[in-house]
PDB file of N, CA and C in Angstrom:
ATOM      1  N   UNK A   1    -112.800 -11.458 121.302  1.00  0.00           N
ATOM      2  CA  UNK A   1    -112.389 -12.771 120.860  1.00  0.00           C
ATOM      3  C   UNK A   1    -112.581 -13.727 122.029  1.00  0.00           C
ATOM      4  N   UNK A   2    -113.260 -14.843 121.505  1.00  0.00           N
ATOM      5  CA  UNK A   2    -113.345 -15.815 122.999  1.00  0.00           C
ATOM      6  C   UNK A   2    -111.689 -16.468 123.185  1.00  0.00           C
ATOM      7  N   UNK A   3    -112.274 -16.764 124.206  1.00  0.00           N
ATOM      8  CA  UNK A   3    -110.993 -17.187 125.312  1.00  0.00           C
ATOM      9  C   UNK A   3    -110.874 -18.791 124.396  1.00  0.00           C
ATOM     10  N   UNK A   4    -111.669 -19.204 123.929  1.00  0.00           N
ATOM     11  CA  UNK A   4    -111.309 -20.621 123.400  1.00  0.00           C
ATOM     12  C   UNK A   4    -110.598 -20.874 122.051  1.00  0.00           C
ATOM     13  N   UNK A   5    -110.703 -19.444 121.385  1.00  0.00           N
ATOM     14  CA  UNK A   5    -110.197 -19.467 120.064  1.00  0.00           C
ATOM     15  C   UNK A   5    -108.920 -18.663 119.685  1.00  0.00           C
ATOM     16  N   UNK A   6    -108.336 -18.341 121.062  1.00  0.00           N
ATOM     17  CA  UNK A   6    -107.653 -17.610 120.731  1.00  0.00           C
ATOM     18  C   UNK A   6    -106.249 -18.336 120.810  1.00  0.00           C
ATOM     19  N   UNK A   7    -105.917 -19.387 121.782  1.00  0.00           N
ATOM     20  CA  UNK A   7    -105.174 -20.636 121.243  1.00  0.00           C
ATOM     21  C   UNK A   7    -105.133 -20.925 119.578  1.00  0.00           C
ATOM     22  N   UNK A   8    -105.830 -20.533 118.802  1.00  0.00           N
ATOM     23  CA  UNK A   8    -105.541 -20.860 117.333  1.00  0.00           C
ATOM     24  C   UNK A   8    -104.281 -19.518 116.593  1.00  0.00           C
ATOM     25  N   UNK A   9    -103.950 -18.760 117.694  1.00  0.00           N
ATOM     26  CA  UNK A   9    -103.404 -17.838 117.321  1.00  0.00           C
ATOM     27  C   UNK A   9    -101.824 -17.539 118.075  1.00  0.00           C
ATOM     28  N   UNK A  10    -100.807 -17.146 117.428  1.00  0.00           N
ATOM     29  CA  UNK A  10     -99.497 -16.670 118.184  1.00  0.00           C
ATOM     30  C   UNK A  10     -99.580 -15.824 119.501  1.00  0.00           C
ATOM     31  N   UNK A  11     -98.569 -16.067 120.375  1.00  0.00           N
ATOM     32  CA  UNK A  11     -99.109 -14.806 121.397  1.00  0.00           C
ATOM     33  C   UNK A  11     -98.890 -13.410 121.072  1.00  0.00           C
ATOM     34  N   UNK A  12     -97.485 -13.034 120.264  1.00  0.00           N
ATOM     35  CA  UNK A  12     -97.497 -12.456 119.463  1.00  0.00           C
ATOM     36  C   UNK A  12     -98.926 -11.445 119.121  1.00  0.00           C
ATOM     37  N   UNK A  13     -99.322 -12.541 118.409  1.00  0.00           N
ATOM     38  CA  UNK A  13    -100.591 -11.914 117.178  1.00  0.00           C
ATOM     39  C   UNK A  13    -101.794 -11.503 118.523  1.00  0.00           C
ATOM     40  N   UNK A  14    -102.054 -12.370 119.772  1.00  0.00           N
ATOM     41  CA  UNK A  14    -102.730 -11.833 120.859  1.00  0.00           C
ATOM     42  C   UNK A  14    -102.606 -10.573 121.303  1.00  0.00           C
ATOM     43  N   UNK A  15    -101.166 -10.953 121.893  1.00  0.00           N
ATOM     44  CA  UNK A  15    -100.993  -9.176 122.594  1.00  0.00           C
ATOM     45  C   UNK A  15    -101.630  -8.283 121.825  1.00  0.00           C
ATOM     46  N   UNK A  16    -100.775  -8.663 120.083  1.00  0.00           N
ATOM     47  CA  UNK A  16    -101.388  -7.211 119.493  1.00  0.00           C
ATOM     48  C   UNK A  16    -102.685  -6.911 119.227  1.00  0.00           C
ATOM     49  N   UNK A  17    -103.253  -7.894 119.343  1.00  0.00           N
ATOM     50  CA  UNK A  17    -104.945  -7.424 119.051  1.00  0.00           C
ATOM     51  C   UNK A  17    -105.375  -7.149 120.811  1.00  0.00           C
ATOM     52  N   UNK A  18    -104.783  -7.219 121.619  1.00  0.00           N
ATOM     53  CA  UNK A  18    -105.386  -6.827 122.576  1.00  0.00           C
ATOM     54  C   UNK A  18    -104.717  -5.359 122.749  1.00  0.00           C
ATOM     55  N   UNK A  19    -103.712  -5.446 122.647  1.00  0.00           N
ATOM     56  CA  UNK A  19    -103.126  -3.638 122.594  1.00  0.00           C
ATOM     57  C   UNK A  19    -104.262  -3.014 121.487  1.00  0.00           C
ATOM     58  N   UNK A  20    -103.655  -3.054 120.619  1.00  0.00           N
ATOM     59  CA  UNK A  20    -105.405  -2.785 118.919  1.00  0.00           C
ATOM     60  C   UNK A  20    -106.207  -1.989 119.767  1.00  0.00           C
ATOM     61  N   UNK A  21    -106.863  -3.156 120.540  1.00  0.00           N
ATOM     62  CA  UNK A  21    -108.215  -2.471 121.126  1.00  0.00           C
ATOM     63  C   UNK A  21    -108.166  -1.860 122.205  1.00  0.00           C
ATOM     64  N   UNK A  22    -107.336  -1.663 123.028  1.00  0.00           N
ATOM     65  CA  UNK A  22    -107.073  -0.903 123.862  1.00  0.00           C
ATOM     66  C   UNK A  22    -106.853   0.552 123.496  1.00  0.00           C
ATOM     67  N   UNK A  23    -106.426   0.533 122.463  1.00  0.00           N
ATOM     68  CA  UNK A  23    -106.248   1.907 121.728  1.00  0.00           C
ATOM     69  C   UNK A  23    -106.737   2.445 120.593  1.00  0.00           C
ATOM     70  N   UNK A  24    -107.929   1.367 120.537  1.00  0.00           N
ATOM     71  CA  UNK A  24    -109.279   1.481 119.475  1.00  0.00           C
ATOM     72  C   UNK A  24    -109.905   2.707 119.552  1.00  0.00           C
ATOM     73  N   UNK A  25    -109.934   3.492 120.334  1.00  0.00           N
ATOM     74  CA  UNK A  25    -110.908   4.716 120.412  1.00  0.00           C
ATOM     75  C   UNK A  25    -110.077   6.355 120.179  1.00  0.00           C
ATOM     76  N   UNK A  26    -110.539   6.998 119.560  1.00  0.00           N
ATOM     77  CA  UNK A  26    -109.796   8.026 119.764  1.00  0.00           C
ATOM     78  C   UNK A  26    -109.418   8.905 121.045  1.00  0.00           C
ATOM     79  N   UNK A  27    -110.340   8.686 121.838  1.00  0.00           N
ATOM     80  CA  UNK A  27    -110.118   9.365 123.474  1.00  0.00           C
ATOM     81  C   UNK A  27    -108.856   8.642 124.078  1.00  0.00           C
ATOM     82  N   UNK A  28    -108.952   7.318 123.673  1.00  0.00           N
ATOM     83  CA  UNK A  28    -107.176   6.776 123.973  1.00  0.00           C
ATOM     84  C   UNK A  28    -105.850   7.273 123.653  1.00  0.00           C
ATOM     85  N   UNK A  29    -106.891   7.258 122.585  1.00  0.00           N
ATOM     86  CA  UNK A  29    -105.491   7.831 121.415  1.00  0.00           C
ATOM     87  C   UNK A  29    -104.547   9.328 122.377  1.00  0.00           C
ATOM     88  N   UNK A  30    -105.937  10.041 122.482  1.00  0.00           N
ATOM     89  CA  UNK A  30    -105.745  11.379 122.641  1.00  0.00           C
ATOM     90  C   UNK A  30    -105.018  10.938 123.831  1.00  0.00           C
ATOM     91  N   UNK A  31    -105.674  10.768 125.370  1.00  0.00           N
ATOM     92  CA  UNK A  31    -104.704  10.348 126.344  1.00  0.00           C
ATOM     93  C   UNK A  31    -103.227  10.368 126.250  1.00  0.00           C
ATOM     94  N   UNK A  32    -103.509   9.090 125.217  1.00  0.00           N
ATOM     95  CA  UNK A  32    -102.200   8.749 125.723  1.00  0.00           C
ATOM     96  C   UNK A  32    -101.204   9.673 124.989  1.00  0.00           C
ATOM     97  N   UNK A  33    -101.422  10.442 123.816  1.00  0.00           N
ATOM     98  CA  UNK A  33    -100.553  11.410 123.459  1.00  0.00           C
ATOM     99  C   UNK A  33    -100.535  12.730 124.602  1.00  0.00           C
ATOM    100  N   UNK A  34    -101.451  12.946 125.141  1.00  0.00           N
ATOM    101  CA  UNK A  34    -101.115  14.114 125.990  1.00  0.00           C
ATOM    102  C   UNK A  34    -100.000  13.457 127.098  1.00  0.00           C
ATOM    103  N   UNK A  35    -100.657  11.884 127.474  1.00  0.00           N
ATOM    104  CA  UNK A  35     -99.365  11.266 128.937  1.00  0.00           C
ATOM    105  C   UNK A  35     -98.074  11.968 127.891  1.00  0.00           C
ATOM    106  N   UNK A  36     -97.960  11.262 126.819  1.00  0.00           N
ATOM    107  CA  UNK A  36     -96.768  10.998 126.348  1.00  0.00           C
ATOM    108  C   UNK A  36     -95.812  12.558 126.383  1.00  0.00           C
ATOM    109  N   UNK A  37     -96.607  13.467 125.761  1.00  0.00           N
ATOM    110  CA  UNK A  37     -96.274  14.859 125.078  1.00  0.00           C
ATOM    111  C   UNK A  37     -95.825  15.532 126.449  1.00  0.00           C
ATOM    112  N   UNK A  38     -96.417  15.326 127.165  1.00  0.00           N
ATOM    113  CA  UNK A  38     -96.577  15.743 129.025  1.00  0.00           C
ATOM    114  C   UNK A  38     -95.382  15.423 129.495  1.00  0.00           C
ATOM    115  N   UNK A  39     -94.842  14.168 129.466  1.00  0.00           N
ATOM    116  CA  UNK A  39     -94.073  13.403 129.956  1.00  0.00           C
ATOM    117  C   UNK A  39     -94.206  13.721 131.732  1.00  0.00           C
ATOM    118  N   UNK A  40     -95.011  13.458 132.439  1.00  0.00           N
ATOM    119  CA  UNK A  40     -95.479  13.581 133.821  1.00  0.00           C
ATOM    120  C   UNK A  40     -96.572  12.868 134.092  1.00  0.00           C
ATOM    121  N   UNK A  41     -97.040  12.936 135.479  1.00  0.00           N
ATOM    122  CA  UNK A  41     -98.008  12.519 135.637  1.00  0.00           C
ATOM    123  C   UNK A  41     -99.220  13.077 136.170  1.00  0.00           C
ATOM    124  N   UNK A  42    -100.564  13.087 135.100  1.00  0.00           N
ATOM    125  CA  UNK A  42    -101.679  13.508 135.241  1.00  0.00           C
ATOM    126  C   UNK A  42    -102.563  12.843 135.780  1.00  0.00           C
ATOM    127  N   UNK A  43    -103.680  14.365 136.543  1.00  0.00           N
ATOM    128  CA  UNK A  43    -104.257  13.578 137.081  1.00  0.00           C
ATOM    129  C   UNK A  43    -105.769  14.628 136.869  1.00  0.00           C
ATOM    130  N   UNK A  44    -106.508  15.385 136.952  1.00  0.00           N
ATOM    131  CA  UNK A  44    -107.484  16.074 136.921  1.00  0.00           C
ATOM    132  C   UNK A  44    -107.107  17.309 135.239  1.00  0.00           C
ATOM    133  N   UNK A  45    -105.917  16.740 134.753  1.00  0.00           N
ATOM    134  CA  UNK A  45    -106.030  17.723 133.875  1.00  0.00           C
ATOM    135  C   UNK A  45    -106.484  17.134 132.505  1.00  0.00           C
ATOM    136  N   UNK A  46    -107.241  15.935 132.102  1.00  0.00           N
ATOM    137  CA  UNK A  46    -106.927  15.470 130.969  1.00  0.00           C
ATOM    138  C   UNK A  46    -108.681  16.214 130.858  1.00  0.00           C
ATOM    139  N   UNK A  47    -109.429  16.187 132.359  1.00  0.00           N
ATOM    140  CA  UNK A  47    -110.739  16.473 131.784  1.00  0.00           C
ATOM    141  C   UNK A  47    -110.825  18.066 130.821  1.00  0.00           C
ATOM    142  N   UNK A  48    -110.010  19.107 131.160  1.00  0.00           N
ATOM    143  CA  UNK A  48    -109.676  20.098 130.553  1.00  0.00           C
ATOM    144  C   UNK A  48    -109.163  19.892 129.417  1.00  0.00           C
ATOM    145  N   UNK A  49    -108.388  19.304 129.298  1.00  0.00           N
ATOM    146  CA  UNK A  49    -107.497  19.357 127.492  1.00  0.00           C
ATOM    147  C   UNK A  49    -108.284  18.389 127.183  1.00  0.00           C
ATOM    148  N   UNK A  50    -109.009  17.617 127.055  1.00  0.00           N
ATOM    149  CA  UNK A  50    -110.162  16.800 126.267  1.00  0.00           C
ATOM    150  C   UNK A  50    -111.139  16.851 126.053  1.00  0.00           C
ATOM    151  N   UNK A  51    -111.746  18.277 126.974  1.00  0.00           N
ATOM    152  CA  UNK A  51    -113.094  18.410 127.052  1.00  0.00           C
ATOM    153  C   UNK A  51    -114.231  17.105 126.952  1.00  0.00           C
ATOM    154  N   UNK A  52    -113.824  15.913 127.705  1.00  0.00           N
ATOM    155  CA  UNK A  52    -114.438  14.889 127.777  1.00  0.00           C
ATOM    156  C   UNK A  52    -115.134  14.883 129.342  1.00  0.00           C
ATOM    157  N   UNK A  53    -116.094  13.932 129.340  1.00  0.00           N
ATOM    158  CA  UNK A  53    -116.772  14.110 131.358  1.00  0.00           C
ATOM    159  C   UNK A  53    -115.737  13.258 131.612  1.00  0.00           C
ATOM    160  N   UNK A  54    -115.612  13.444 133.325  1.00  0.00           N
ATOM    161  CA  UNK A  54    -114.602  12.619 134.057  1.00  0.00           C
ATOM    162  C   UNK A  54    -115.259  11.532 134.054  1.00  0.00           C
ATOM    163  N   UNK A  55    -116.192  11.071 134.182  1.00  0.00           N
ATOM    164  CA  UNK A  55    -116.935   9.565 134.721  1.00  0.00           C
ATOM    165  C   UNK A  55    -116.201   8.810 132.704  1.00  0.00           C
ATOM    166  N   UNK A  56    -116.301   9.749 131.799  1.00  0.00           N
ATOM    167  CA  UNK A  56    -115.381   9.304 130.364  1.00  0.00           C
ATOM    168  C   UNK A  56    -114.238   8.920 130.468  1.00  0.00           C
ATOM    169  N   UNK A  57    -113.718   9.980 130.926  1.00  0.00           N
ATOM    170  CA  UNK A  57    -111.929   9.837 131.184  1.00  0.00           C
ATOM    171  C   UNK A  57    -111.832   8.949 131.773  1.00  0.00           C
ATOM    172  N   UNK A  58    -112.586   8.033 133.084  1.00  0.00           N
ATOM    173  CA  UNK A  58    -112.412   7.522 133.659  1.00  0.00           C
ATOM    174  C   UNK A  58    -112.715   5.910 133.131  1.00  0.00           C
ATOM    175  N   UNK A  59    -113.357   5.969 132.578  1.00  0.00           N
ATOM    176  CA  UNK A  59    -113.454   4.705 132.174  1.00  0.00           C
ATOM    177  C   UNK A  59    -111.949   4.500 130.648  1.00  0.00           C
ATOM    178  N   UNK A  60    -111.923   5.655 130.037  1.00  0.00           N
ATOM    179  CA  UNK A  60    -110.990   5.353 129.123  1.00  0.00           C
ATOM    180  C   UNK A  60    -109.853   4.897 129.857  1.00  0.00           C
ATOM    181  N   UNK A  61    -109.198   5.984 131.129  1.00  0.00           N
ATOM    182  CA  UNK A  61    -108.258   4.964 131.881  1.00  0.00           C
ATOM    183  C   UNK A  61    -108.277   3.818 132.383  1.00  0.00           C
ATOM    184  N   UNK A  62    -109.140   3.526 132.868  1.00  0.00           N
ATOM    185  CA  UNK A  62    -109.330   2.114 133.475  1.00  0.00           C
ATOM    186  C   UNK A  62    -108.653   1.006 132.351  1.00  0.00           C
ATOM    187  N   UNK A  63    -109.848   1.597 131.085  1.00  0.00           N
ATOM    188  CA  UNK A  63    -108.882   0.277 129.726  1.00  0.00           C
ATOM    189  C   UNK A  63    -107.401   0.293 129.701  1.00  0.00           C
ATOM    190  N   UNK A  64    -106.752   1.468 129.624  1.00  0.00           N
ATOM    191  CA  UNK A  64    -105.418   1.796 129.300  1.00  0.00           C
ATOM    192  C   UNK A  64    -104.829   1.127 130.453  1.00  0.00           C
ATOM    193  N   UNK A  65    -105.209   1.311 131.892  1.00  0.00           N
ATOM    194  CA  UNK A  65    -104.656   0.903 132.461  1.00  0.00           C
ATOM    195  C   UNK A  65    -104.597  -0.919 132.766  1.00  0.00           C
ATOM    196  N   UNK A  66    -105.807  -1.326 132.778  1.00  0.00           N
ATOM    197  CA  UNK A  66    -105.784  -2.467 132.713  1.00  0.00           C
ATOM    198  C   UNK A  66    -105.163  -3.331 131.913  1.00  0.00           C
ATOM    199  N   UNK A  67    -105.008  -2.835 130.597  1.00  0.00           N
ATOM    200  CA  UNK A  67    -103.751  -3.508 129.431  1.00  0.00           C
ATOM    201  C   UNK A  67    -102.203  -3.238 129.878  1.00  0.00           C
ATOM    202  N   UNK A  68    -102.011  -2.179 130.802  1.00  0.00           N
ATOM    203  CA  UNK A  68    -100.751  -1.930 131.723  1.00  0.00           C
ATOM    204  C   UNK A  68    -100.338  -1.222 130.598  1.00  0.00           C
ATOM    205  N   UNK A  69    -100.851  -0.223 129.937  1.00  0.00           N
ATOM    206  CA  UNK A  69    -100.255   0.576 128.621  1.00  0.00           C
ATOM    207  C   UNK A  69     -99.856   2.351 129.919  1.00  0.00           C
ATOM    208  N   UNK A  70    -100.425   2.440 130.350  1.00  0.00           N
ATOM    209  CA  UNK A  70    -100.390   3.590 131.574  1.00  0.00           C
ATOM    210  C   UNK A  70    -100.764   3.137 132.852  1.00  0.00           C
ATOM    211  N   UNK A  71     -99.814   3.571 133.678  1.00  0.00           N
ATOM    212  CA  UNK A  71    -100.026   3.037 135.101  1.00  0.00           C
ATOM    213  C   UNK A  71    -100.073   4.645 136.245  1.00  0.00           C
ATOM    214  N   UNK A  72    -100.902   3.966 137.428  1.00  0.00           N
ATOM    215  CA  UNK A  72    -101.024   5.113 138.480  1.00  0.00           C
ATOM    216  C   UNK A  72    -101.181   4.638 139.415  1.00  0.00           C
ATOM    217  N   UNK A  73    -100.741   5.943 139.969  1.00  0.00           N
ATOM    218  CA  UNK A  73     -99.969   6.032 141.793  1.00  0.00           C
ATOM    219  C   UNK A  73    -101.294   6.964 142.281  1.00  0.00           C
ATOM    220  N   UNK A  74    -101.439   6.523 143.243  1.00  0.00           N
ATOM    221  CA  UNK A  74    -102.808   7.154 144.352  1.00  0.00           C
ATOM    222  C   UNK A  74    -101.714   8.123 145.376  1.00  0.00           C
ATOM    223  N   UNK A  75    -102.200   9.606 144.927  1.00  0.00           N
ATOM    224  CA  UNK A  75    -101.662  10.884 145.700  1.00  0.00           C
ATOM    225  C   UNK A  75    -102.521  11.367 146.461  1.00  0.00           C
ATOM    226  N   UNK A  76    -103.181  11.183 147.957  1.00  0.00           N
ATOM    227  CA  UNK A  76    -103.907  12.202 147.858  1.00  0.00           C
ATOM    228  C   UNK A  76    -105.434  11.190 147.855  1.00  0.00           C
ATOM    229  N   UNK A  77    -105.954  12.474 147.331  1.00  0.00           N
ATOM    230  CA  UNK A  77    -107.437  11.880 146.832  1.00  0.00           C
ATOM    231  C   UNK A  77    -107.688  11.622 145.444  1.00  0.00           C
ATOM    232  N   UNK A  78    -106.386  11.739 144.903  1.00  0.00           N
ATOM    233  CA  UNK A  78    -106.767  11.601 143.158  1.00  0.00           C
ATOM    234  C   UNK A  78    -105.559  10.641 142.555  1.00  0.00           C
ATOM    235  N   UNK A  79    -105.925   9.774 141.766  1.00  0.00           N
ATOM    236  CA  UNK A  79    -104.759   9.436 141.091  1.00  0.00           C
ATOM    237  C   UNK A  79    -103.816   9.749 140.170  1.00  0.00           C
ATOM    238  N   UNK A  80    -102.554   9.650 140.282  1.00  0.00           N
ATOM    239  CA  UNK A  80    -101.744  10.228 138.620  1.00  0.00           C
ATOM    240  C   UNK A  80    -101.536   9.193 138.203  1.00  0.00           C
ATOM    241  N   UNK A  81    -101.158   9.399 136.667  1.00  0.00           N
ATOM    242  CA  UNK A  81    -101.507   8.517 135.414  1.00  0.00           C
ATOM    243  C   UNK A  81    -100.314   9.249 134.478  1.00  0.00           C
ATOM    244  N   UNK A  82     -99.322   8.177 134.358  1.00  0.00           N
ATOM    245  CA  UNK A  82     -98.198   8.004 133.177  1.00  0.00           C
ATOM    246  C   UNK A  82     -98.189   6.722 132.514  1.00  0.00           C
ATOM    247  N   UNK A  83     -97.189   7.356 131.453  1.00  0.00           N
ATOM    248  CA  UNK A  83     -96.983   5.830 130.433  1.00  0.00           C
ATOM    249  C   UNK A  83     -95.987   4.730 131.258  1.00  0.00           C
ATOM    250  N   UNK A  84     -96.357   3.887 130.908  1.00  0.00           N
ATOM    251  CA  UNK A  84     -95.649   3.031 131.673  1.00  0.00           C
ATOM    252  C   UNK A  84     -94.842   2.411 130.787  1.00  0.00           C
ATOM    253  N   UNK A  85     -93.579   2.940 130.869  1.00  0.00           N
ATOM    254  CA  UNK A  85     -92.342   2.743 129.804  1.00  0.00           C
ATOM    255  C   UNK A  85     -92.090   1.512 129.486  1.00  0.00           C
ATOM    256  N   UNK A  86     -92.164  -0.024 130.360  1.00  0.00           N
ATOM    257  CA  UNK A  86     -92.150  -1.143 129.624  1.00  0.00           C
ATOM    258  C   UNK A  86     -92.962  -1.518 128.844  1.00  0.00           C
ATOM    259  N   UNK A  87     -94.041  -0.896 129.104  1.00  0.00           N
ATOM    260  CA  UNK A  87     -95.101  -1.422 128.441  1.00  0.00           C
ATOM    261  C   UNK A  87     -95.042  -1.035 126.696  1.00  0.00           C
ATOM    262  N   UNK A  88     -95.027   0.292 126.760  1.00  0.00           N
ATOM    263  CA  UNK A  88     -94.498   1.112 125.774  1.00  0.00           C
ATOM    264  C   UNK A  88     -93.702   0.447 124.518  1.00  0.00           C
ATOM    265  N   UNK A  89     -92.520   0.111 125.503  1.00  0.00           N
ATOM    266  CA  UNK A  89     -91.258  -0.033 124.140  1.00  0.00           C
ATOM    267  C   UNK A  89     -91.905  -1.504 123.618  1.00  0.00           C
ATOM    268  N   UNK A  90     -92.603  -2.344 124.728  1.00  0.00           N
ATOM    269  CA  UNK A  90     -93.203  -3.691 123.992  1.00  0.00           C
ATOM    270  C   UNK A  90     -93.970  -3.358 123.024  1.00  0.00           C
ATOM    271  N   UNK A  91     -95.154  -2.388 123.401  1.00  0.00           N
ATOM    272  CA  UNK A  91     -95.744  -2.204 122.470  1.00  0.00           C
ATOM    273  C   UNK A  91     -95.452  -1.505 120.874  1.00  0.00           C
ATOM    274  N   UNK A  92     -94.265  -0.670 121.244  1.00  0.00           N
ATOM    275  CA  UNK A  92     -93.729  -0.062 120.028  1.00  0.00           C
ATOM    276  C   UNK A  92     -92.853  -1.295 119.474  1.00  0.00           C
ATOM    277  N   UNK A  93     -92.314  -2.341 120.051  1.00  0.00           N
ATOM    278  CA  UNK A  93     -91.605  -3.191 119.071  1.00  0.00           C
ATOM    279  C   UNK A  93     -92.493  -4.185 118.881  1.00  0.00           C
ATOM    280  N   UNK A  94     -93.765  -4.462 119.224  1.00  0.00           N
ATOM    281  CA  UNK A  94     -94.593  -5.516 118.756  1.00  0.00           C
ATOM    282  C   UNK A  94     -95.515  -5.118 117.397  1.00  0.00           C
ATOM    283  N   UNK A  95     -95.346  -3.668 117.084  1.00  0.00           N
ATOM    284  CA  UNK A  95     -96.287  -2.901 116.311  1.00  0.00           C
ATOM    285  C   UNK A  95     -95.372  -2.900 115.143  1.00  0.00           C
ATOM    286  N   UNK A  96     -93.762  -2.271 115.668  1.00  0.00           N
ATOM    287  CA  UNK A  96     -93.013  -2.026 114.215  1.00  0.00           C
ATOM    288  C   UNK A  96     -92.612  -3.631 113.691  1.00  0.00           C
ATOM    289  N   UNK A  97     -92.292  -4.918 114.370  1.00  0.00           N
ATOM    290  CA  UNK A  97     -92.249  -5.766 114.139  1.00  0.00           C
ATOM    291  C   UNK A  97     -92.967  -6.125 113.076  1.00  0.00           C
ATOM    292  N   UNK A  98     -94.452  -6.128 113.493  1.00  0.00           N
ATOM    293  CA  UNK A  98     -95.584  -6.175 112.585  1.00  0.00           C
ATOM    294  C   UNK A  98     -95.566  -5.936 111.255  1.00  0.00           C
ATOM    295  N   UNK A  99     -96.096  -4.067 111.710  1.00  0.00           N
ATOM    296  CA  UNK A  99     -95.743  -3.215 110.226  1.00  0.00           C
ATOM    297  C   UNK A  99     -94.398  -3.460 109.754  1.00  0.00           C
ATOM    298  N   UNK A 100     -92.968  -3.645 109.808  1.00  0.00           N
ATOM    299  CA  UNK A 100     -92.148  -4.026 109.569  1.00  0.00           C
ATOM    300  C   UNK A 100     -91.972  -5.456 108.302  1.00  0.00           C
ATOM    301  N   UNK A 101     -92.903  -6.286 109.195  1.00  0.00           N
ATOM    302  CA  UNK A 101     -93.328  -7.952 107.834  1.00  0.00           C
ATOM    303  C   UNK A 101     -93.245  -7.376 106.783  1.00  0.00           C
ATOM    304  N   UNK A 102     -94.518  -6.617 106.563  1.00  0.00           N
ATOM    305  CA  UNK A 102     -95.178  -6.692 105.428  1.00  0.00           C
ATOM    306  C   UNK A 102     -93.879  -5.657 104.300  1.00  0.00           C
ATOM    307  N   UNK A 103     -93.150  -4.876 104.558  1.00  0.00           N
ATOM    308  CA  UNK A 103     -92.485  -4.530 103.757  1.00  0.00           C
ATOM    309  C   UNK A 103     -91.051  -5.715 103.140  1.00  0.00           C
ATOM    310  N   UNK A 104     -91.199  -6.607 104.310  1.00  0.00           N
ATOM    311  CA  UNK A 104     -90.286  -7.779 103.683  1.00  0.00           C
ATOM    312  C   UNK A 104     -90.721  -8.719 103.190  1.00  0.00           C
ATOM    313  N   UNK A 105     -92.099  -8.465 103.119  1.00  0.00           N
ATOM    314  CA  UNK A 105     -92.464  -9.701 102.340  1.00  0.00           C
ATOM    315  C   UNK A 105     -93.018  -9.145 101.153  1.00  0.00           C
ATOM    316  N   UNK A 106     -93.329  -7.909 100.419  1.00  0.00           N
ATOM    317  CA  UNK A 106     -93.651  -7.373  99.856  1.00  0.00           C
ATOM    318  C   UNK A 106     -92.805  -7.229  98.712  1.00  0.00           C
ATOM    319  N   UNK A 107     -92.984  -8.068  97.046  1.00  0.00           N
ATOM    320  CA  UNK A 107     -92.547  -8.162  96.530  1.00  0.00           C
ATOM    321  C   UNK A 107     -92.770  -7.093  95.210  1.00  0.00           C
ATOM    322  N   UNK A 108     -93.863  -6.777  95.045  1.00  0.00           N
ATOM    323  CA  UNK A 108     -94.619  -6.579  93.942  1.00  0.00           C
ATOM    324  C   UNK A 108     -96.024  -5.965  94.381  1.00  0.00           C
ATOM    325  N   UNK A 109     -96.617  -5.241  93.669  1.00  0.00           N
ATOM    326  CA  UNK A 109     -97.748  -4.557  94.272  1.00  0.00           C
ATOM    327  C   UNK A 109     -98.956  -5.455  93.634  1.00  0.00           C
ATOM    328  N   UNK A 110     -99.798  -5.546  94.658  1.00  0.00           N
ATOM    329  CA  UNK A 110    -100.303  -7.033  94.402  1.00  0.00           C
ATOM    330  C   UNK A 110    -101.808  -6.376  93.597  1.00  0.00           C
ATOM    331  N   UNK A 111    -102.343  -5.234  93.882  1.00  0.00           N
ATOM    332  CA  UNK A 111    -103.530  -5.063  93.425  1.00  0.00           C
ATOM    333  C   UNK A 111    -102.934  -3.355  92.267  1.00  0.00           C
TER     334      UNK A 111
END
């Protein structure tokens, strides 16, 4: 979405399309359920339980991280990678918020 049109929109309705796509891919998906399921922080093991290449993994984190949906600490020579719990509960109450509308506005089954 350009940067000029997105003023036509709530910030609200922003975040969530920028979270959306942050977690548009299924390799995200997967991630971030292993951070979650894990509850720790990984760092060389996601290339094993995903059977994805690291130069993959690596770019899938970068997105995750750059939306601040998972954050990491430099150990060493490698980084670890957890959920980053504020980010989280925003994102879980900006989502059920959402999905939440439509059952209150939902009167009648429309089709």
């Amino acid at each position: 979405m350009g940067a000029s049109k997105s003023d036509l929109f709530s910030e609200s309705q922003n975040e969530i399309a920028l979270l959306a796509k942050a977690i548009g891919h299924p390799a995200r998906v997967a991630i971030l359920h292993y951070l979650h399921a894990s509850n720790t922080c990984i760092n060389g093991d996601l290339v094993q339980e995903l059977g994805l290449a690291q130069a993959t993994i690596s770019q899938h984190l970068k997105a995750l991280k750059d939306i601040g949906i998972i954050q990491g600490s430099i150990e060493g020579t490698s980084i670890c990678y957890c959920i980053n719990p504020e980010k989280w509960a925003l994102m879980s109450q900006l989502f059920g918020n959402f999905f939440g509308e439509y059952s209150k506005f939902q009167k009648t089954n429309c089709c």
